[in-house]
N, C-alpha and C. Protein backbone atom coordinates (compact mmCIF):
# COMPACT_ATOMS: atom_id res chain seq x y z
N UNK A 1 0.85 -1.17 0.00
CA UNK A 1 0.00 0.00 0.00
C UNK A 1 0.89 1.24 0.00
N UNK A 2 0.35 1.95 -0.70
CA UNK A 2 1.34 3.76 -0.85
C UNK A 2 1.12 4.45 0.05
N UNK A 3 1.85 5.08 0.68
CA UNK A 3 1.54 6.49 1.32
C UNK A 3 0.53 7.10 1.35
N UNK A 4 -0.08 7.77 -0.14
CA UNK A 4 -1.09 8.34 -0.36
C UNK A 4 -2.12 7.61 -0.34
N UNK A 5 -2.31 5.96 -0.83
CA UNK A 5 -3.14 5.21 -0.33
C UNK A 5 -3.79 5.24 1.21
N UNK A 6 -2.50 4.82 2.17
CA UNK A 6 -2.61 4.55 3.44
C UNK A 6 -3.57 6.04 3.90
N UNK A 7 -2.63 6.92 3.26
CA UNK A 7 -3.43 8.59 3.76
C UNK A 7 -4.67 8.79 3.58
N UNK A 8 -5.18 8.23 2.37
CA UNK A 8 -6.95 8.55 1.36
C UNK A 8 -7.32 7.63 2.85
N UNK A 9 -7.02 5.97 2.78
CA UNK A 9 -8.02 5.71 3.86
C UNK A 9 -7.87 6.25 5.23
N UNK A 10 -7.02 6.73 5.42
CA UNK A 10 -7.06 7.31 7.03
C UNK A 10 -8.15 8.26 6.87
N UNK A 11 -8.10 9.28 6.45
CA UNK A 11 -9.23 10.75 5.77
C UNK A 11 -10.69 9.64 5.66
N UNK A 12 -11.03 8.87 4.92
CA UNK A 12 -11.77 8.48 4.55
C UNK A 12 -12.52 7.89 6.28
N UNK A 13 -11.53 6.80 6.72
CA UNK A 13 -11.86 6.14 8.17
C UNK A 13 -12.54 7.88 8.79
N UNK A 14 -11.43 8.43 8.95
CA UNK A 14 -11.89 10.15 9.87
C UNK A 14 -13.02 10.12 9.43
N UNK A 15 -13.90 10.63 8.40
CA UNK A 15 -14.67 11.47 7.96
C UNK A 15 -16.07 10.23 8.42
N UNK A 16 -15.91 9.10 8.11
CA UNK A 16 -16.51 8.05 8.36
C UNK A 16 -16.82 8.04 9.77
N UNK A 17 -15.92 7.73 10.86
CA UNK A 17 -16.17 8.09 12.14
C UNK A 17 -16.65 9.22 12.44
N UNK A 18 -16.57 10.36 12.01
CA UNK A 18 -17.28 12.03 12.57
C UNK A 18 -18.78 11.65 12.28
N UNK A 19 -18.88 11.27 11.15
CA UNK A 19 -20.55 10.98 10.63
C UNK A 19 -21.39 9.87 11.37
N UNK A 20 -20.37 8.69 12.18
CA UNK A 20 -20.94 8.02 12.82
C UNK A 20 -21.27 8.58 13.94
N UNK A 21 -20.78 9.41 14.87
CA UNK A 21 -20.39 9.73 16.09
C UNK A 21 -21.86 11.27 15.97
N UNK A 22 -21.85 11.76 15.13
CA UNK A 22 -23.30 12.81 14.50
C UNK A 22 -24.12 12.23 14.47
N UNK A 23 -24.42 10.61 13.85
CA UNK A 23 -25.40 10.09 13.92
C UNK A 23 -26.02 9.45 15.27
N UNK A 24 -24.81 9.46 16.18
CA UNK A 24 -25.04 8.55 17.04
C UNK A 24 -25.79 9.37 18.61
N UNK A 25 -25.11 10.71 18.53
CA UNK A 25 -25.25 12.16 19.11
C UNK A 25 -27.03 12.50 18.85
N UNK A 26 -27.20 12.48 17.56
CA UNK A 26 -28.95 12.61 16.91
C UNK A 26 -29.81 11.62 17.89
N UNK A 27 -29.37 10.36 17.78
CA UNK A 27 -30.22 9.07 18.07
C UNK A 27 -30.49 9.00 19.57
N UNK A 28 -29.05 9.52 20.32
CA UNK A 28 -29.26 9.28 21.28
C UNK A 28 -29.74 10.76 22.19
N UNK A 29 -29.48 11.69 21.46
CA UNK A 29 -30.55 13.38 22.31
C UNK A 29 -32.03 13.08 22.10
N UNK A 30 -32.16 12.11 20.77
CA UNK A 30 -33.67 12.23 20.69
C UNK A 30 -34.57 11.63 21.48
N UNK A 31 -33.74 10.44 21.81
CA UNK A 31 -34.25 9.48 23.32
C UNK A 31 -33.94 10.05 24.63
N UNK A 32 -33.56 11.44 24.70
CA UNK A 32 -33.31 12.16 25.89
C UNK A 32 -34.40 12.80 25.78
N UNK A 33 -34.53 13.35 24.88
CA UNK A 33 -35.18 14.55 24.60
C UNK A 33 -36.46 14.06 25.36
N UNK A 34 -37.12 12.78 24.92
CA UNK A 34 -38.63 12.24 25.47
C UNK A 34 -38.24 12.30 27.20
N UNK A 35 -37.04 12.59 27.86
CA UNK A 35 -37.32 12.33 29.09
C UNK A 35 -36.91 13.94 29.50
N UNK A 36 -36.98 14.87 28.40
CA UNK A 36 -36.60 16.19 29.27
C UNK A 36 -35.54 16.68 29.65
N UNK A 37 -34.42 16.28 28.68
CA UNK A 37 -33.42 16.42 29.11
C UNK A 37 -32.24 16.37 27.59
N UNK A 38 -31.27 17.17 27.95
CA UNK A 38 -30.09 17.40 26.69
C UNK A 38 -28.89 16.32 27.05
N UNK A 39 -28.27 16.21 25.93
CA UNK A 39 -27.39 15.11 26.01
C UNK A 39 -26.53 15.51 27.23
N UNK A 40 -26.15 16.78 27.25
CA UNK A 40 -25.19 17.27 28.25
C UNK A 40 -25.34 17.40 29.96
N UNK A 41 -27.47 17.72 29.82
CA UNK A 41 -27.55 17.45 31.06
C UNK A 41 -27.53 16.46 31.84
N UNK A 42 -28.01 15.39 30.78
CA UNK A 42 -28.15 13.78 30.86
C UNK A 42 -26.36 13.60 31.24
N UNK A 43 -25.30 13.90 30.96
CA UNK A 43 -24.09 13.65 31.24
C UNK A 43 -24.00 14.39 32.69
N UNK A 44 -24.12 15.53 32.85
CA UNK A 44 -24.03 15.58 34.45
C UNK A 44 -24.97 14.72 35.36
N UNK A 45 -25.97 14.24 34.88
CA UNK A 45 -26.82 13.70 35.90
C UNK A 45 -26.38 11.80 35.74
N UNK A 46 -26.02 11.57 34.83
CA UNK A 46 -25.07 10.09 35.16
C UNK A 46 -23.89 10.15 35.48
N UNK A 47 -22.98 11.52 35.93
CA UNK A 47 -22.18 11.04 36.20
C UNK A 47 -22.08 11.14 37.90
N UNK A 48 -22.96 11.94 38.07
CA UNK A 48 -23.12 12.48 39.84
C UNK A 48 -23.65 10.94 39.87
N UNK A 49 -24.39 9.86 39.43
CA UNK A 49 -24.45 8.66 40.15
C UNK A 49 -23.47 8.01 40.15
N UNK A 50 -22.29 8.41 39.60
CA UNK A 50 -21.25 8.01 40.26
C UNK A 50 -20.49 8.18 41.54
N UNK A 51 -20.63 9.68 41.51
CA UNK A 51 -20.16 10.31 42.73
C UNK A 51 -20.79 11.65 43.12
N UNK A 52 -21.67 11.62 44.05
CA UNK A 52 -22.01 12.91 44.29
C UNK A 52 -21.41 13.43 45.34
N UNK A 53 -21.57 15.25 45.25
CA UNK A 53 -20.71 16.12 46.34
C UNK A 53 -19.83 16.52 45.49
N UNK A 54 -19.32 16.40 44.23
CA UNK A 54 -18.44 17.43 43.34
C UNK A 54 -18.51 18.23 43.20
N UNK A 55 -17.30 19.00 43.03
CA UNK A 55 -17.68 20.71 43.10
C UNK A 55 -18.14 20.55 41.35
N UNK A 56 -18.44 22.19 41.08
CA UNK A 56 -18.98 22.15 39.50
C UNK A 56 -17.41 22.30 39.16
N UNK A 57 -16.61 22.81 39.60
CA UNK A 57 -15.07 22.81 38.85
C UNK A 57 -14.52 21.34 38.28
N UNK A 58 -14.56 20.36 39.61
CA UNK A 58 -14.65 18.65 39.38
C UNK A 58 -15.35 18.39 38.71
N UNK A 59 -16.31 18.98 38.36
CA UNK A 59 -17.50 18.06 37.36
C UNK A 59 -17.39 18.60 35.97
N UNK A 60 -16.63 19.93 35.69
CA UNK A 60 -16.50 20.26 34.65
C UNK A 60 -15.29 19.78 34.20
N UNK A 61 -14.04 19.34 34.62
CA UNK A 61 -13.00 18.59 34.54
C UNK A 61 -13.77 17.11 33.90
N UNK A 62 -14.23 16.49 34.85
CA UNK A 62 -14.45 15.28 34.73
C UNK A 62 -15.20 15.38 33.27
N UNK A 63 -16.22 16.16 32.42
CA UNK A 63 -16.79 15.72 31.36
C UNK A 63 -16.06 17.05 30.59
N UNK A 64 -14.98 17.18 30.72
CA UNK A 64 -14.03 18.29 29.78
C UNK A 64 -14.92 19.17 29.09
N UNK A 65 -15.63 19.95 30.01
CA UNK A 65 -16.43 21.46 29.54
C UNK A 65 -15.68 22.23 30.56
N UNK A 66 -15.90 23.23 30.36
CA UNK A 66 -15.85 24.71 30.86
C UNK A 66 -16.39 25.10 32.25
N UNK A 67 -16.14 26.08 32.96
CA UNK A 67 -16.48 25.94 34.27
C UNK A 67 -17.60 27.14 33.98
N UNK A 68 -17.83 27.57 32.96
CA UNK A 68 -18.97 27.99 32.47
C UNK A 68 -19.71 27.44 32.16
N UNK A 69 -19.60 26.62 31.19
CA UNK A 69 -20.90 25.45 30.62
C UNK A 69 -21.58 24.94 31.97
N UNK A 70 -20.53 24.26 32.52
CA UNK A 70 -20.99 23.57 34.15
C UNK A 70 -22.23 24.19 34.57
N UNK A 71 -21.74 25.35 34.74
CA UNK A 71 -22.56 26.17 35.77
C UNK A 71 -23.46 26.50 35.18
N UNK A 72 -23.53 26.89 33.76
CA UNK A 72 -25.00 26.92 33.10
C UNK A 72 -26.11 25.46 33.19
N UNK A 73 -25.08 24.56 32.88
CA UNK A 73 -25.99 23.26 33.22
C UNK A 73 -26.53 22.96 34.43
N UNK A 74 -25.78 23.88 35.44
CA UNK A 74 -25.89 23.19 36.90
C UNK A 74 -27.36 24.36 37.13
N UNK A 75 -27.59 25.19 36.04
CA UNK A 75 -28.51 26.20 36.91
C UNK A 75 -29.97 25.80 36.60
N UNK A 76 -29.57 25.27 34.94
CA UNK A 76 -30.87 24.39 34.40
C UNK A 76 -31.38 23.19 35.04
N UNK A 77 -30.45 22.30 35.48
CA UNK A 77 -30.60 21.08 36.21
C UNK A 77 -31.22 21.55 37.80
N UNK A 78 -30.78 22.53 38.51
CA UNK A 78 -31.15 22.95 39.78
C UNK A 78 -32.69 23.48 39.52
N UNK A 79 -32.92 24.37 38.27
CA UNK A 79 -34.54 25.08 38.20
C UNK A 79 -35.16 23.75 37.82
N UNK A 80 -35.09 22.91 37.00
CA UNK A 80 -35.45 21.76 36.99
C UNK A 80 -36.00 20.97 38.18
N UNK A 81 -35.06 20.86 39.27
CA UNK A 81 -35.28 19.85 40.43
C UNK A 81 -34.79 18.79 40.33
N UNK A 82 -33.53 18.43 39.59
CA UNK A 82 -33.08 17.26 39.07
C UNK A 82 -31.70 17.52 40.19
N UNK A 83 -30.73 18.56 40.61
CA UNK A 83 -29.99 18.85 41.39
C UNK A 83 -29.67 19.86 42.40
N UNK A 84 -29.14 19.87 43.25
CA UNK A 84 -29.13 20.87 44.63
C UNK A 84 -27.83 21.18 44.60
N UNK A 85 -27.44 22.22 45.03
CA UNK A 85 -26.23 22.74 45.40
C UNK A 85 -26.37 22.88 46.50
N UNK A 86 -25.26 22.44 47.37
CA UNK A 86 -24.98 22.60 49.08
C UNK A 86 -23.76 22.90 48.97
N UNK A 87 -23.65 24.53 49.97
CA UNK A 87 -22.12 24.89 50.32
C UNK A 87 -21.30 23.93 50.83
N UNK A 88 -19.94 24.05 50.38
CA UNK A 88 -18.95 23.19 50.81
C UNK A 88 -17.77 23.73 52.45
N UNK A 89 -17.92 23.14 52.99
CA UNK A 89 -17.62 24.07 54.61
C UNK A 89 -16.50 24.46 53.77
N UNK A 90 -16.13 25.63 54.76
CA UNK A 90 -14.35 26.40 54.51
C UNK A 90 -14.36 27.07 52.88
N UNK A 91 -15.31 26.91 52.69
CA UNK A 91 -15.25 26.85 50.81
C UNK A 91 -16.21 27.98 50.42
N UNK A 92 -16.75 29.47 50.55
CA UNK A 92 -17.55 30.40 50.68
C UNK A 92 -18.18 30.32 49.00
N UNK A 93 -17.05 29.92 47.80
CA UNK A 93 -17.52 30.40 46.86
C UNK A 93 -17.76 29.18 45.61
N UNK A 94 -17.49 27.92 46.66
CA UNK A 94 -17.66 26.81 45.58
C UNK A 94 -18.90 25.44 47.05
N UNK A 95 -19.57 25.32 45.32
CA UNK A 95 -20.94 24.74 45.98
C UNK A 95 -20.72 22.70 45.68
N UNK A 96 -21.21 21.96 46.60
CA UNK A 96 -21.39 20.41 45.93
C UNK A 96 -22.74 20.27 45.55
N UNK A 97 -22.79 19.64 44.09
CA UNK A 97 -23.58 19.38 43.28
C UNK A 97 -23.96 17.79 44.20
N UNK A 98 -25.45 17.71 44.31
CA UNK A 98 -26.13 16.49 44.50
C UNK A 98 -27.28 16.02 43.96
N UNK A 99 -27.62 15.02 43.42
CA UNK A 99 -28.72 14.94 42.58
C UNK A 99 -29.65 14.77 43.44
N UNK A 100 -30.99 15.06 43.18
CA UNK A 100 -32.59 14.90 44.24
C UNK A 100 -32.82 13.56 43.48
N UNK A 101 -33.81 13.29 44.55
CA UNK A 101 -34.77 11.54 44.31
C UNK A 101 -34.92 12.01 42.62
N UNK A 102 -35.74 13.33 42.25
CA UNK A 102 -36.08 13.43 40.87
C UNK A 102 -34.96 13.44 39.76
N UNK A 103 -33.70 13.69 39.92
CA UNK A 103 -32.48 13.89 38.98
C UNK A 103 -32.38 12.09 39.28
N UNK A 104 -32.28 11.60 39.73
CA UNK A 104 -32.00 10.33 40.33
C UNK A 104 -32.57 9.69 39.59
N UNK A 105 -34.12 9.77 39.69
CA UNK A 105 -34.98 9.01 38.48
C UNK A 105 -34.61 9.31 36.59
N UNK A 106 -34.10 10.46 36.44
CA UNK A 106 -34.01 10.85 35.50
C UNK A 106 -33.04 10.14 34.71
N UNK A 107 -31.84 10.25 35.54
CA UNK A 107 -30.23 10.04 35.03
C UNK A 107 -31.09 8.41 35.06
N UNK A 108 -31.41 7.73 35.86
CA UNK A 108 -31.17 6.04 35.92
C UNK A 108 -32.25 5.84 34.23
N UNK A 109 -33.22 6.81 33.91
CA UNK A 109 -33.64 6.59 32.86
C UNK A 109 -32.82 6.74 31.63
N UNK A 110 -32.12 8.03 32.15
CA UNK A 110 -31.24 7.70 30.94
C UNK A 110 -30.35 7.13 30.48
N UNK A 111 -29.53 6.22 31.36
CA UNK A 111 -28.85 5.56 31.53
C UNK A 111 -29.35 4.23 30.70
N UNK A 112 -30.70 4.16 31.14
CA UNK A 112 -31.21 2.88 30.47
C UNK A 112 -31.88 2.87 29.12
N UNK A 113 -31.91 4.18 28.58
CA UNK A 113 -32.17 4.94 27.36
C UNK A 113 -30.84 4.15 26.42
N UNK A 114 -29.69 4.95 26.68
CA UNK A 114 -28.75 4.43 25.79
C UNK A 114 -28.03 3.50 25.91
N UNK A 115 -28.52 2.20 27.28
CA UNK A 115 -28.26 1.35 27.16
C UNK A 115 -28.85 0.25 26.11
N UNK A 116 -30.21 0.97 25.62
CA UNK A 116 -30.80 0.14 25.28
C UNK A 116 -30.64 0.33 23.68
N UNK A 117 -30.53 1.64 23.40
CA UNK A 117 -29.80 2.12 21.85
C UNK A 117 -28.61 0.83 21.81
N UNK A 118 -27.74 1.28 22.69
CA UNK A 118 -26.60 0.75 22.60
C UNK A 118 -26.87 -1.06 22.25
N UNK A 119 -27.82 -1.83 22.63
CA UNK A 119 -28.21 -2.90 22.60
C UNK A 119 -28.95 -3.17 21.41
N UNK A 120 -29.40 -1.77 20.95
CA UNK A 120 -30.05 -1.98 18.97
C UNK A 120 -29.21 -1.89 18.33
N UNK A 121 -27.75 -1.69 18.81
CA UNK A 121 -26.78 -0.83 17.61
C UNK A 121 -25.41 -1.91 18.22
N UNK A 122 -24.58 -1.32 18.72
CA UNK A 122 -23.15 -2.06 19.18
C UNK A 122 -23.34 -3.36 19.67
N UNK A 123 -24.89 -3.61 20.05
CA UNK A 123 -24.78 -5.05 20.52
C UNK A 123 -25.41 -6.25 19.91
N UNK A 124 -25.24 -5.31 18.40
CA UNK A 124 -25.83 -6.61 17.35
C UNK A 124 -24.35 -6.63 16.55
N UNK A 125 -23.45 -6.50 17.14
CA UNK A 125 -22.00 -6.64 16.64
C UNK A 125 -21.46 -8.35 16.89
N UNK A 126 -20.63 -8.99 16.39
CA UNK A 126 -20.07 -10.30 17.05
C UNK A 126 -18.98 -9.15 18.11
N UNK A 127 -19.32 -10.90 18.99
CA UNK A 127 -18.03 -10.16 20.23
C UNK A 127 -16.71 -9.94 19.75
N UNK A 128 -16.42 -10.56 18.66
CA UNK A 128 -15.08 -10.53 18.18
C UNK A 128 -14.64 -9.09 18.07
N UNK A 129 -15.73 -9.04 17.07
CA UNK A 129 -15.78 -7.37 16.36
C UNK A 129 -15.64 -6.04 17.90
N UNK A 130 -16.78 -6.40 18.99
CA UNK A 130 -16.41 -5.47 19.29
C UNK A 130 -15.31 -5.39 20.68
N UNK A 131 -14.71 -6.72 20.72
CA UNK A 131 -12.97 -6.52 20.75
C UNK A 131 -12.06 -5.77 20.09
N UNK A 132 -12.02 -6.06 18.77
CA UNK A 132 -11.59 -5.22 17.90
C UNK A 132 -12.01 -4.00 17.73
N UNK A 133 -13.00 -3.74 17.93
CA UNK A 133 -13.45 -2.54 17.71
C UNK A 133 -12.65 -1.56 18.84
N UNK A 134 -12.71 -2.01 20.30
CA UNK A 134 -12.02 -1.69 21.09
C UNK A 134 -10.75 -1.56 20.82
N UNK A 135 -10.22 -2.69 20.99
CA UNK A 135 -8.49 -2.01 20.59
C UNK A 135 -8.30 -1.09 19.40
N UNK A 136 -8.93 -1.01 18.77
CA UNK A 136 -8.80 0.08 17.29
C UNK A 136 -8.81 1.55 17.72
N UNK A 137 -10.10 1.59 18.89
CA UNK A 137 -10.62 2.64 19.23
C UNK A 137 -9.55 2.97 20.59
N UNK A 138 -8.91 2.20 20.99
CA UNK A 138 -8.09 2.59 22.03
C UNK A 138 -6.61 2.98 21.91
N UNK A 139 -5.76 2.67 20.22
CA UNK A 139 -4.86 2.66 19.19
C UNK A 139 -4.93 3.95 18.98
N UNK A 140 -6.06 4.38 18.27
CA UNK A 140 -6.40 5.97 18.21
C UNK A 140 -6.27 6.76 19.13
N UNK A 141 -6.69 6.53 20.48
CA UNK A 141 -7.11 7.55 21.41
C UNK A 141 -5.58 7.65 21.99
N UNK A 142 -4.30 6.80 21.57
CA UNK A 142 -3.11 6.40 22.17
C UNK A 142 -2.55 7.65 21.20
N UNK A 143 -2.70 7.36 19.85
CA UNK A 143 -2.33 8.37 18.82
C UNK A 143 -2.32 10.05 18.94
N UNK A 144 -3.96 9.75 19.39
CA UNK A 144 -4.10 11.38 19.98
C UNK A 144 -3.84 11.90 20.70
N UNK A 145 -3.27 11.63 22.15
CA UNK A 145 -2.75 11.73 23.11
C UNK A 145 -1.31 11.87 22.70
N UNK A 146 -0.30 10.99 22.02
CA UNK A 146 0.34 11.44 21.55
C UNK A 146 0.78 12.86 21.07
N UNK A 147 -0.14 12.98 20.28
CA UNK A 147 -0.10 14.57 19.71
C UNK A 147 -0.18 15.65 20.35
N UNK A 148 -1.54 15.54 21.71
CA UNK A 148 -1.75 16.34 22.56
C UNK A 148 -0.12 16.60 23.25
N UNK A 149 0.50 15.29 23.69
CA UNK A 149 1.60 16.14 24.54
C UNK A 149 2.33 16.42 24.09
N UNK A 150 2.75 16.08 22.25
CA UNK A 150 3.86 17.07 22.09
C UNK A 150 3.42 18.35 21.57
């Protein structure tokens, strides 16, 4: 294989993955959407069932937004009733995010929203495939990281 070969399919793989990853973004806001919720809020509210009591700075780290975005999400999610902010002692100007019984119900729906996409789509794959699929996808993310630190 040539250079410029190897190159056309790399471009080609890229452009292929962006369109999957758009399609996949569509499919899965629209099954949010029926429960009231944006892909992004749906991401703060599954990830506080991981750990709640994060500040919004930690939580904007943890899903690599902005400590702006955060806090816009955190204000929609709070008028909502889906999360509470409680001062953090010693801490005057940073609050812990906790989800209510109602964010609680929400996130576990959504959770089971795109588990269940995920079960129309990636899990009509052979297991082989999505072994492979994995290491391919973990090859890349090694690549990019690469780049990031130099």
């Amino acid at each position: 294989m040539t250079e410029t070969t190897h190159e056309s399919n790399a471009i080609r793989v890229w452009f292929r993955l962006l369109r999957l990853q758009a399609r996949l973004n569509v499919a899965v806001a629209e099954r949010l959407k029926k429960l009231g919720v944006s892909m992004a809020q749906c991401d703060v509210l599954t990830t506080l069932t991981e750990r709640e009591g994060v500040s919004q700075q930690e939580l904007a780290q943890r899903l690599y937004v902005t400590k702006g975005n955060i806090s816009g999400l955190i204000d929609r999610l709070a008028a909502a009733g889906y999360v509470e902010r409680r001062a953090i002692v010693g801490d005057r100007r940073s609050h812990a995010i906790f989800l209510t019984d109602e964010g609680r119900r929400i996130a576990l729906e959504g959770i089971a929203a795109q588990r269940a996409y995920v079960a129309e789509t990636f899990g009509r794959l052979s297991p082989e495939s999505i072994v492979n699929l994995e290491k391919l996808l973990i090859e890349a993310r090694d690549r990019v990281r690469e780049v990031e630190a130099s």
